[in-house]
Protein backbone atom coordinates (compact mmCIF):
# COMPACT_ATOMS: atom_id res chain seq x y z
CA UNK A 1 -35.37 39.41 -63.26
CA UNK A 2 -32.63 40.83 -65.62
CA UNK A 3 -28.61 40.86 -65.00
CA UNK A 4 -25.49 40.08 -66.27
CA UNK A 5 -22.49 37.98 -64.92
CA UNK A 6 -19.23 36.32 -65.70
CA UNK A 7 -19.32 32.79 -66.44
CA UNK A 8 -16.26 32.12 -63.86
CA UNK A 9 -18.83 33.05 -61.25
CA UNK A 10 -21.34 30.36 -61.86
CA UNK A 11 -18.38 27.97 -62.15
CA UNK A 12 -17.91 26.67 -58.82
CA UNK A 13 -21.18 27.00 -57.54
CA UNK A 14 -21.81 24.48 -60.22
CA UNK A 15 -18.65 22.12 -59.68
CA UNK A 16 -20.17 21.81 -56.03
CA UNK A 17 -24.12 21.96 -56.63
CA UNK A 18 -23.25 18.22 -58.65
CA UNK A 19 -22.90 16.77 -55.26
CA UNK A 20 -26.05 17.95 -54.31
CA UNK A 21 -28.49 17.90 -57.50
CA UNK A 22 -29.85 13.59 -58.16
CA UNK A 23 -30.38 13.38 -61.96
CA UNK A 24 -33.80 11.59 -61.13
CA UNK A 25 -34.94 12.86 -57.51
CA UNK A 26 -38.17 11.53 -56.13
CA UNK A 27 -39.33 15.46 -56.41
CA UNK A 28 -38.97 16.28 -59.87
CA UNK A 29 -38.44 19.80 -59.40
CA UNK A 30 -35.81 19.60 -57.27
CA UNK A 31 -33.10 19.25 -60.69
CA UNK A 32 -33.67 23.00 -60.72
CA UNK A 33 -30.94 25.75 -59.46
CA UNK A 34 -33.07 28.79 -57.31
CA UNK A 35 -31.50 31.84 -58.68
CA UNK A 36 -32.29 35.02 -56.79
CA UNK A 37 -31.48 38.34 -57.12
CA UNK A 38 -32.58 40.56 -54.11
CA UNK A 39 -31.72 43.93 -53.35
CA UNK A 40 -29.27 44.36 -55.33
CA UNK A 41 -27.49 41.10 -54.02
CA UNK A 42 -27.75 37.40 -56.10
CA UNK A 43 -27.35 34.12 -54.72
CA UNK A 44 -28.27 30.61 -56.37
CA UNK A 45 -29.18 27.71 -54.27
CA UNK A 46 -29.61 23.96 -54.62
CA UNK A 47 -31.43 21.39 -52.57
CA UNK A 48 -31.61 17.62 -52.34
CA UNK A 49 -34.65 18.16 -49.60
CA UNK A 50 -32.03 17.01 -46.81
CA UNK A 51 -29.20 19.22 -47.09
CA UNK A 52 -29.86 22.59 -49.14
CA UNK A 53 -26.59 25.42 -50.11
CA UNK A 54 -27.12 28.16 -50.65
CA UNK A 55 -23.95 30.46 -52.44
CA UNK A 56 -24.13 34.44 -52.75
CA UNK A 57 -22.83 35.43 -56.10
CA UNK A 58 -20.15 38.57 -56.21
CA UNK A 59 -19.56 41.02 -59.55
CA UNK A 60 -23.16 40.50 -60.69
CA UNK A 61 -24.71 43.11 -62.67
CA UNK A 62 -28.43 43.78 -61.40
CA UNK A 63 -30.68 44.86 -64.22
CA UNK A 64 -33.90 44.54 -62.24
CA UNK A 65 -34.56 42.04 -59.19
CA UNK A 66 -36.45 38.62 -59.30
CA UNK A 67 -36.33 35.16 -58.70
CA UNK A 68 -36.33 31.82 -61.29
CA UNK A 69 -35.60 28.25 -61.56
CA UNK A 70 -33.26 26.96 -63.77
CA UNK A 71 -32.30 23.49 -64.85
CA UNK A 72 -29.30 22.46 -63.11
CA UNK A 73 -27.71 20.37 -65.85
CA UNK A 74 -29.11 22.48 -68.62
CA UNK A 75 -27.03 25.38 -67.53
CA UNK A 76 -24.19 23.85 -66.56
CA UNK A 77 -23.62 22.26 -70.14
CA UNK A 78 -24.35 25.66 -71.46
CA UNK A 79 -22.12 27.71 -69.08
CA UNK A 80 -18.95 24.78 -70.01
CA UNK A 81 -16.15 26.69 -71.85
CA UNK A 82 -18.10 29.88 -72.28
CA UNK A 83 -15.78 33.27 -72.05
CA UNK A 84 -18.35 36.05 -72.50
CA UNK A 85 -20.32 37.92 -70.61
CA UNK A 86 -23.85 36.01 -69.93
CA UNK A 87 -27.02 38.14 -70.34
CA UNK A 88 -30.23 36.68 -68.09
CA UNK A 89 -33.63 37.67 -68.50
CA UNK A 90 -37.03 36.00 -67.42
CA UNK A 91 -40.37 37.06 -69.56
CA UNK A 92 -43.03 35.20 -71.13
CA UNK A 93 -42.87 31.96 -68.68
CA UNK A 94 -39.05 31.50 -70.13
CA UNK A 95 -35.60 32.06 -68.65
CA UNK A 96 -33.11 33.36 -71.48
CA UNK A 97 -29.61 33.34 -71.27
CA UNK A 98 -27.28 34.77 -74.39
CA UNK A 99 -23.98 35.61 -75.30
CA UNK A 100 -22.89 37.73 -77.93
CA UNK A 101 -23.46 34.84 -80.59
CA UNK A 102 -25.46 32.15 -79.07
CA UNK A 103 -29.13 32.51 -77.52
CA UNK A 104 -30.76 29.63 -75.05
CA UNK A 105 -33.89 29.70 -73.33
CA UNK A 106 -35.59 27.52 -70.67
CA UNK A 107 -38.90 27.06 -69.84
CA UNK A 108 -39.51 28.48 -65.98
CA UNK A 109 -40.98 26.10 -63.42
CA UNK A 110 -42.90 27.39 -60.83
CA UNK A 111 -41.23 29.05 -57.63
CA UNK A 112 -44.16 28.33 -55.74
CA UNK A 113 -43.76 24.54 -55.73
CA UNK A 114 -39.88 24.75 -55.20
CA UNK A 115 -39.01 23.55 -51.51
CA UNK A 116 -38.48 26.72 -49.10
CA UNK A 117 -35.92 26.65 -46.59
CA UNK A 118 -35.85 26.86 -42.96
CA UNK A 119 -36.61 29.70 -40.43
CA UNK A 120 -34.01 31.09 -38.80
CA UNK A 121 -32.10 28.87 -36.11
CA UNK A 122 -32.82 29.25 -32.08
CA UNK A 123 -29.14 28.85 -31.11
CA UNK A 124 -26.46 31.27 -33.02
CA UNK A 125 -22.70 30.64 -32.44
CA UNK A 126 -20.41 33.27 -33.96
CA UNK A 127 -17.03 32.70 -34.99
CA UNK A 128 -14.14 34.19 -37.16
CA UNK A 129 -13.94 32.16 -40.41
CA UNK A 130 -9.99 32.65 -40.55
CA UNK A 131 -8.35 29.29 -40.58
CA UNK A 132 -11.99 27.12 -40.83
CA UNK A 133 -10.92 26.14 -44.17
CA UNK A 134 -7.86 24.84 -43.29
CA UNK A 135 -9.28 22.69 -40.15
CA UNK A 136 -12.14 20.83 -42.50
CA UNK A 137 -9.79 19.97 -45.18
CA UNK A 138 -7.96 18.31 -43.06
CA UNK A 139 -10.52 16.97 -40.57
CA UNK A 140 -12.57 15.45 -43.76
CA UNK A 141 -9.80 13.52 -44.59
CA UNK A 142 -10.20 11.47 -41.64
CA UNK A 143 -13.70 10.74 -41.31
CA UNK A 144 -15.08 7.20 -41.97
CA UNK A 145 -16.34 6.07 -45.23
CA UNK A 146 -17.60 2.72 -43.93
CA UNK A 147 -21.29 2.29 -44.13
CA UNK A 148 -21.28 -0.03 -41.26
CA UNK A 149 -20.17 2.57 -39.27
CA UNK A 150 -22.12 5.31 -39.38
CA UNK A 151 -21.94 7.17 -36.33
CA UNK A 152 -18.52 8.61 -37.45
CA UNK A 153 -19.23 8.87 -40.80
CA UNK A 154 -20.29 12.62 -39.90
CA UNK A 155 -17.46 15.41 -39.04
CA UNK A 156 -18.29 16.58 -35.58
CA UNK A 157 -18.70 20.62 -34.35
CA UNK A 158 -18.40 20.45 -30.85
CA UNK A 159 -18.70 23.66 -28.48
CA UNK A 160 -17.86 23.34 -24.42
CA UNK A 161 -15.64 24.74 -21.81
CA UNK A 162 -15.05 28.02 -23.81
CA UNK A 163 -13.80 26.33 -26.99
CA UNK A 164 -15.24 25.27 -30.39
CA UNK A 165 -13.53 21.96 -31.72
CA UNK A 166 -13.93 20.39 -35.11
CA UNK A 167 -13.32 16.53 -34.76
CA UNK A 168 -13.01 13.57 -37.08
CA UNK A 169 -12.35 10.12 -36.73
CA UNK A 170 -12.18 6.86 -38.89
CA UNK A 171 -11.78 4.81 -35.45
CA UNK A 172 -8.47 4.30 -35.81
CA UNK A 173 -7.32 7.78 -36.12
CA UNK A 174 -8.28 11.15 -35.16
CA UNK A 175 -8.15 14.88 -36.38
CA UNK A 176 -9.03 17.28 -33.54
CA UNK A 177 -8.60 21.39 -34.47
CA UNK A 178 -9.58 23.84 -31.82
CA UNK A 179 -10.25 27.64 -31.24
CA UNK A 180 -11.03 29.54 -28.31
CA UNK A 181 -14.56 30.90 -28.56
CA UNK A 182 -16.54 34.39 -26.07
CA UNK A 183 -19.16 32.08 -24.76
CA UNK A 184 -17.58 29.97 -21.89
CA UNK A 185 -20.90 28.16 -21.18
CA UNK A 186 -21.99 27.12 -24.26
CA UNK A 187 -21.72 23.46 -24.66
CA UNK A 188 -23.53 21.33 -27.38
CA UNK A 189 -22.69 18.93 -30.69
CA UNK A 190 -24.02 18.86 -34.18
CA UNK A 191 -22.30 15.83 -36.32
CA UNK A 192 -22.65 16.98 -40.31
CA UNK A 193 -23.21 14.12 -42.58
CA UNK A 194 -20.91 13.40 -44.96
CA UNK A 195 -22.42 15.34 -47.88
CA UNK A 196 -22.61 18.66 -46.02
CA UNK A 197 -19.36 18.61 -44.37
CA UNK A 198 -17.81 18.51 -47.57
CA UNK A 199 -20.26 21.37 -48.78
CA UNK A 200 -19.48 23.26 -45.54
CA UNK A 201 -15.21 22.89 -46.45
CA UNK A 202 -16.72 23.87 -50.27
CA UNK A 203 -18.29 26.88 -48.45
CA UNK A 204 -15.32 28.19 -46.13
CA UNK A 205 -12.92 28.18 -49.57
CA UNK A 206 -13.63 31.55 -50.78
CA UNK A 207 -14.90 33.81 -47.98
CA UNK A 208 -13.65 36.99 -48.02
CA UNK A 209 -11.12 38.26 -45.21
CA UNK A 210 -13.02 39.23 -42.06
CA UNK A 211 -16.01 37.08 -42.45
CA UNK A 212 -17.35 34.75 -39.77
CA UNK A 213 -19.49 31.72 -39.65
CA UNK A 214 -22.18 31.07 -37.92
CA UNK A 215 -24.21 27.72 -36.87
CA UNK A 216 -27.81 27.57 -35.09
CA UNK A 217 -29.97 25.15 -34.48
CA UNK A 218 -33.83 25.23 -35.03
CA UNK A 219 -35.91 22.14 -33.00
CA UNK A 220 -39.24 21.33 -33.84
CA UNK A 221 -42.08 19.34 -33.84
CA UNK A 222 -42.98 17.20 -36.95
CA UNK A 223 -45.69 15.07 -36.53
CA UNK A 224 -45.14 14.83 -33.14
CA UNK A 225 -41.66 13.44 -33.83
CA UNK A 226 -38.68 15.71 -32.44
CA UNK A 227 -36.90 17.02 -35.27
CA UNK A 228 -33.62 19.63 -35.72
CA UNK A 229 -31.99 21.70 -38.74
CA UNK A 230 -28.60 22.96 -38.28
CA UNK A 231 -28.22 26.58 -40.69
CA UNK A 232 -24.68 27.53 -41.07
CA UNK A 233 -23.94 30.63 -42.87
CA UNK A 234 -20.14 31.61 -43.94
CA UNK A 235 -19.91 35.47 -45.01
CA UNK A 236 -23.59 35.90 -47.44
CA UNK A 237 -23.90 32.11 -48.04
CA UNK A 238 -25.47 29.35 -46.34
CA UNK A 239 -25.58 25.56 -45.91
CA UNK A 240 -29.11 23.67 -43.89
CA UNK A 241 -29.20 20.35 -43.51
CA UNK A 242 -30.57 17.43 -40.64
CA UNK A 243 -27.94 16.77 -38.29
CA UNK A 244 -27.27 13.24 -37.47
CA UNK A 245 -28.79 11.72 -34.26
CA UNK A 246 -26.26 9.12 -33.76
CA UNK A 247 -24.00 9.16 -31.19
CA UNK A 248 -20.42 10.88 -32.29
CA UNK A 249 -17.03 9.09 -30.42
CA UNK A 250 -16.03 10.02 -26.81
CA UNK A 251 -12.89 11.32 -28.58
CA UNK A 252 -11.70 13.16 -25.36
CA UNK A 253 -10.64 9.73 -24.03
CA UNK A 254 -8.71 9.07 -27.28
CA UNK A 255 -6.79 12.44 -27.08
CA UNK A 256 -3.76 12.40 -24.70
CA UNK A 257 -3.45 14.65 -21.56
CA UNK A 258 -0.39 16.51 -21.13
CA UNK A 259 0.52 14.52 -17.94
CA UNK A 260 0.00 11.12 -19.72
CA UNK A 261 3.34 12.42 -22.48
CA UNK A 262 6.07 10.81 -21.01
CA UNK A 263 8.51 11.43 -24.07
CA UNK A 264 8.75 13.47 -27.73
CA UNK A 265 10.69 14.49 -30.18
CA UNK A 266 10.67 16.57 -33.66
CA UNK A 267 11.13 16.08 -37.29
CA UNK A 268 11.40 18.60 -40.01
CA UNK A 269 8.40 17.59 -41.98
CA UNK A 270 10.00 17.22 -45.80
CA UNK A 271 12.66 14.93 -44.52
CA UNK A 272 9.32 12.79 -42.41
CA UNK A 273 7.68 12.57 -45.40
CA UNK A 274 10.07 11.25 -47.80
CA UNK A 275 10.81 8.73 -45.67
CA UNK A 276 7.24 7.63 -44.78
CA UNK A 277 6.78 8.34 -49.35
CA UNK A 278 9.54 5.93 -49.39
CA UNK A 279 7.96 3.40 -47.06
CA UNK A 280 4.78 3.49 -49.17
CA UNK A 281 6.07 2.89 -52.18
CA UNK A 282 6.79 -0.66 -50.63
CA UNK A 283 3.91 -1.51 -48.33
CA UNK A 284 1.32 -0.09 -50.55
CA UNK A 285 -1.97 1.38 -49.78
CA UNK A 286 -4.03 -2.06 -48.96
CA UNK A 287 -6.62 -0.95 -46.14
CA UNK A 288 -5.47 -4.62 -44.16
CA UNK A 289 -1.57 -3.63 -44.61
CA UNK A 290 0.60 -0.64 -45.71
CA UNK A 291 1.73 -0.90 -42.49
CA UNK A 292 5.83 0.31 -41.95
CA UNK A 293 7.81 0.00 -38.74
CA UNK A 294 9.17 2.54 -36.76
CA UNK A 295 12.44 2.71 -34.15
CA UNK A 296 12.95 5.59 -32.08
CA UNK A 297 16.41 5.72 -30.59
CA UNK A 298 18.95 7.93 -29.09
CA UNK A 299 18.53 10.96 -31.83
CA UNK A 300 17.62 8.54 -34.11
CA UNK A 301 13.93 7.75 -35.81
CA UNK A 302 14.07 4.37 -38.14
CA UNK A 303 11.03 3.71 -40.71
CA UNK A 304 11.35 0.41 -42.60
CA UNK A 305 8.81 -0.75 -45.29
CA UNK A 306 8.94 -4.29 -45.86
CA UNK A 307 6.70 -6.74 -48.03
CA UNK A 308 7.33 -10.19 -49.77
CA UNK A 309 6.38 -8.56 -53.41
CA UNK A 310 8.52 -5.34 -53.00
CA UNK A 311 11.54 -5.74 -50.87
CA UNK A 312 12.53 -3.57 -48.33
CA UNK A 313 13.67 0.25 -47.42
CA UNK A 314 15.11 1.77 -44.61
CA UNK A 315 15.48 5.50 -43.33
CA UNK A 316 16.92 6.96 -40.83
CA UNK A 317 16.10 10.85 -39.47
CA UNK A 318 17.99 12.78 -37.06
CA UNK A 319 15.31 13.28 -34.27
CA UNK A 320 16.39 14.53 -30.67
CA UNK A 321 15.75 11.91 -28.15
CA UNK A 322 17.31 10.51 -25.39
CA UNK A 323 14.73 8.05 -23.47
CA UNK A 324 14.31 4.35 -24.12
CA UNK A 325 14.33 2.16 -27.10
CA UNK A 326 10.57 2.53 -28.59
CA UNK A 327 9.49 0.42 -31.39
CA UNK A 328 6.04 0.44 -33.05
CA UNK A 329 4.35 -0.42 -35.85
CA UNK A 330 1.54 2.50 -38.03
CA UNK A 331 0.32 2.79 -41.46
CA UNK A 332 2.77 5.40 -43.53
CA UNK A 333 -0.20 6.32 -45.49
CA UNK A 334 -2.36 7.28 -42.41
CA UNK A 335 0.54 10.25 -41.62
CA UNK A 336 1.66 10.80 -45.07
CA UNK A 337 -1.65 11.55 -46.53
CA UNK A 338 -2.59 13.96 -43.44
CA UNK A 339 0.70 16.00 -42.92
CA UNK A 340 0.75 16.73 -46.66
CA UNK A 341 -2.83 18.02 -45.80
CA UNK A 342 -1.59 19.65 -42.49
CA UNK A 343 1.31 21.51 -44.50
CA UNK A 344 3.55 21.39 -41.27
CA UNK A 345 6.64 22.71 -41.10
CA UNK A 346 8.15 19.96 -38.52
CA UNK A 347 6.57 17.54 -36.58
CA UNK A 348 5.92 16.85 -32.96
CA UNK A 349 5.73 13.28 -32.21
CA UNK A 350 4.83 12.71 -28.65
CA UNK A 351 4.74 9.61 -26.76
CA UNK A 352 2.54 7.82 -24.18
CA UNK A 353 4.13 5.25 -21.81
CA UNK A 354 3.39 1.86 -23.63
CA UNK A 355 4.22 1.57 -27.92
CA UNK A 356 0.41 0.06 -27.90
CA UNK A 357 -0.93 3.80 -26.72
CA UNK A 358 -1.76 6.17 -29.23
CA UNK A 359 0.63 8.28 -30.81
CA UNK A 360 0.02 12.07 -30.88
CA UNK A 361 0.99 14.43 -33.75
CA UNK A 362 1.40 18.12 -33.88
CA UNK A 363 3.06 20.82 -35.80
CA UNK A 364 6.14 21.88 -33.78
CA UNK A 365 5.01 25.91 -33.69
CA UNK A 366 0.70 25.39 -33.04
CA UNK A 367 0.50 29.65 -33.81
CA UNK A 368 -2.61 29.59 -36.22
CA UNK A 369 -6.15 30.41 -35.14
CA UNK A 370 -6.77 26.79 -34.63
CA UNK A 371 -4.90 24.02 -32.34
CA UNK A 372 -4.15 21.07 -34.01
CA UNK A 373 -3.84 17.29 -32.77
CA UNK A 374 -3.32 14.00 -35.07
CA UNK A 375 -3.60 10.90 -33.04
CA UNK A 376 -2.97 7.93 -34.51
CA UNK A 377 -3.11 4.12 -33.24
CA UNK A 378 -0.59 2.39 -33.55
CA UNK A 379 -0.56 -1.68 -35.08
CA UNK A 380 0.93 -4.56 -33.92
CA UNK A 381 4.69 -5.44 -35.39
């Protein structure tokens, strides 16, 4: 294998492939990068034997096709702060790499013991990638981290009733984006553990405009256990990895039907977050606290952070509404944190009957590919 490529092009491949590659894996040869080059096209890939990405390289010069291993951290250290062109070649049992003034060679493991991925999957699902991006930054944010709750550690895909959803929840809030999809029967969930959904957002960064994305699922036998792989490919590049078996949350009960919004109103979003910024910087961040107050009004939305250490602050937003006095209590940084994500322009608050319901969010004009829902419980005052 012979070609020649841009250091910028290995460099986020790289950035990413360190969440994947263990510095001492229980199979040795798994601290080595597959690079490829096949017809012309070159991808590199990376596997931790669970979860394996694979990213298609563009602006590669092919000299002559092939296939080698290289070690991961050997190259990245060698590709750090380079500016040149990089020259690859594989002879004599070694893989060479050079600039114009600097010359480093590895020694080349053996492709045949190097894990292989997957067949292809039995069920396909094809989708535009526009706005996919967007809908896992956002979604990731609200997954749990807790170990002792695993079952929503994992971001959930969910396809049913003509629409494909991506869903995340931390139990006491929850990110819902959805898209209409062709295939109104088509119902069935894969939940991505945490270390591929955040490969999969990695993935949907940089496709090119018109790709799609596609997920299928393979089921198998293994030792007469059932077993399924989940392939999803954005544009040339691909991400495989074991689903989790756990059961995700019923979060169609958490989010509210249209008949059950009794009241809402809207906020321009720079004003809502200054005032929840301003709330913050009192109650703090502390996972048992940061909690502020809110007062809805007639046309008026109060948020007041209080604490013994820190004082108090007060704000007060225009916000059209005439109903009854509502007052409940939420943690600024659980809407701060996500409408900064969400980049909305204004905000739709809408309201259930009872201040202990669940609070939905949404941005006042919903007119990308994707719906978008934030619900969030509320705390007690």
């Amino acid at each position: 294998m012979q070609l020649n490529l841009h250091p910028k092009t290995l460099k986020a491949p790289l950035a990413h492939f360190t969440k994947l590659v263990e510095r001492n894996p229980v199979v040795p040869i798994t601290k080595n990068l597959l690079l490829s080059a096949k017809r012309g096209k070159v991808s590199i890939s990376a596997t931790d034997l669970q979860t394996r990405l694979t990213v298609s390289l563009p602006d590669v010069e092919v000299l002559q096709n092939g296939a080698c291993l290289i070690p991961f951290a050997q190259l990245q250290k060698f590709v750090k702060g380079k500016k040149d062109t990089l020259h690859l070649k594989t002879e004599d049992g070694k893989v060479t790499v050079r600039t114009e003034n600097l010359k480093r060679s590895f020694t080349a493991e053996n492709l045949a013991e190097y894990p292989t991925g997957p067949d292809d999957a039995q069920k396909n699902e094809s989708l535009p990638a526009e706005g996919l991006h967007h809908a896992l930054v956002c979604a990731n944010s609200c997954k749990s981290t807790e170990r002792s709750r695993y079952s929503i550690n994992g971001l959930l895909l969910d396809f049913e009733g003509g629409a494909f959803r991506v869903v995340a929840t931390d139990g006491y809030r929850l990110a819902c984006f959805e898209r209409n999809t062709r295939k109104k029967k088509s119902k069935y969930q894969v939940v991505i553990p945490q270390k591929a959904a955040l490969l999969f957002e990695y993935l949907t960064g940089f496709h090119a405009e018109g790709d799609t994305f596609s997920i299928g699922i393979r089921k198998e036998k293994i030792n007469g256990s059932p077993s399924e792989t989940c392939t999803i490919r954005v544009g040339d590049s691909t991400l495989t990895f074991s689903p989790m078996q756990d059961s995700f949350a019923s979060f169609k009960r958490v989010l509210p039907k249209p008949e059950q919004i009794v009241a809402h109103t809207v906020l321009p979003a720079p004003a809502f977050l200054k005032a929840l910024s301003n709330a913050l910087d009192v109650v703090g961040r502390d996972s048992f606290g940061g909690q502020a107050c809110f007062t809805l009004q007639k046309n008026i939305l109060t948020i007041l952070g209080q604490s013994e250490e820190n004082g108090e602050i007060e704000t007060e937003l225009h916000a059209p509404y005439y109903g009854a006095k509502r007052e409940w209590g939420m943690k600024a940084a659980y809407l701060l944190d996500f409408i900064r994500l969400a980049k909305w322009d204004a905000v739709r608050l809408q309201l259930m009957e009872n201040d202990t319901d669940q609070f939905l969010f949404t941005p006042q004009n919903n007119d990308g590919p994707y719906s978008e829902k934030y619900v969030v419980m509320p705390m007690r005052t």
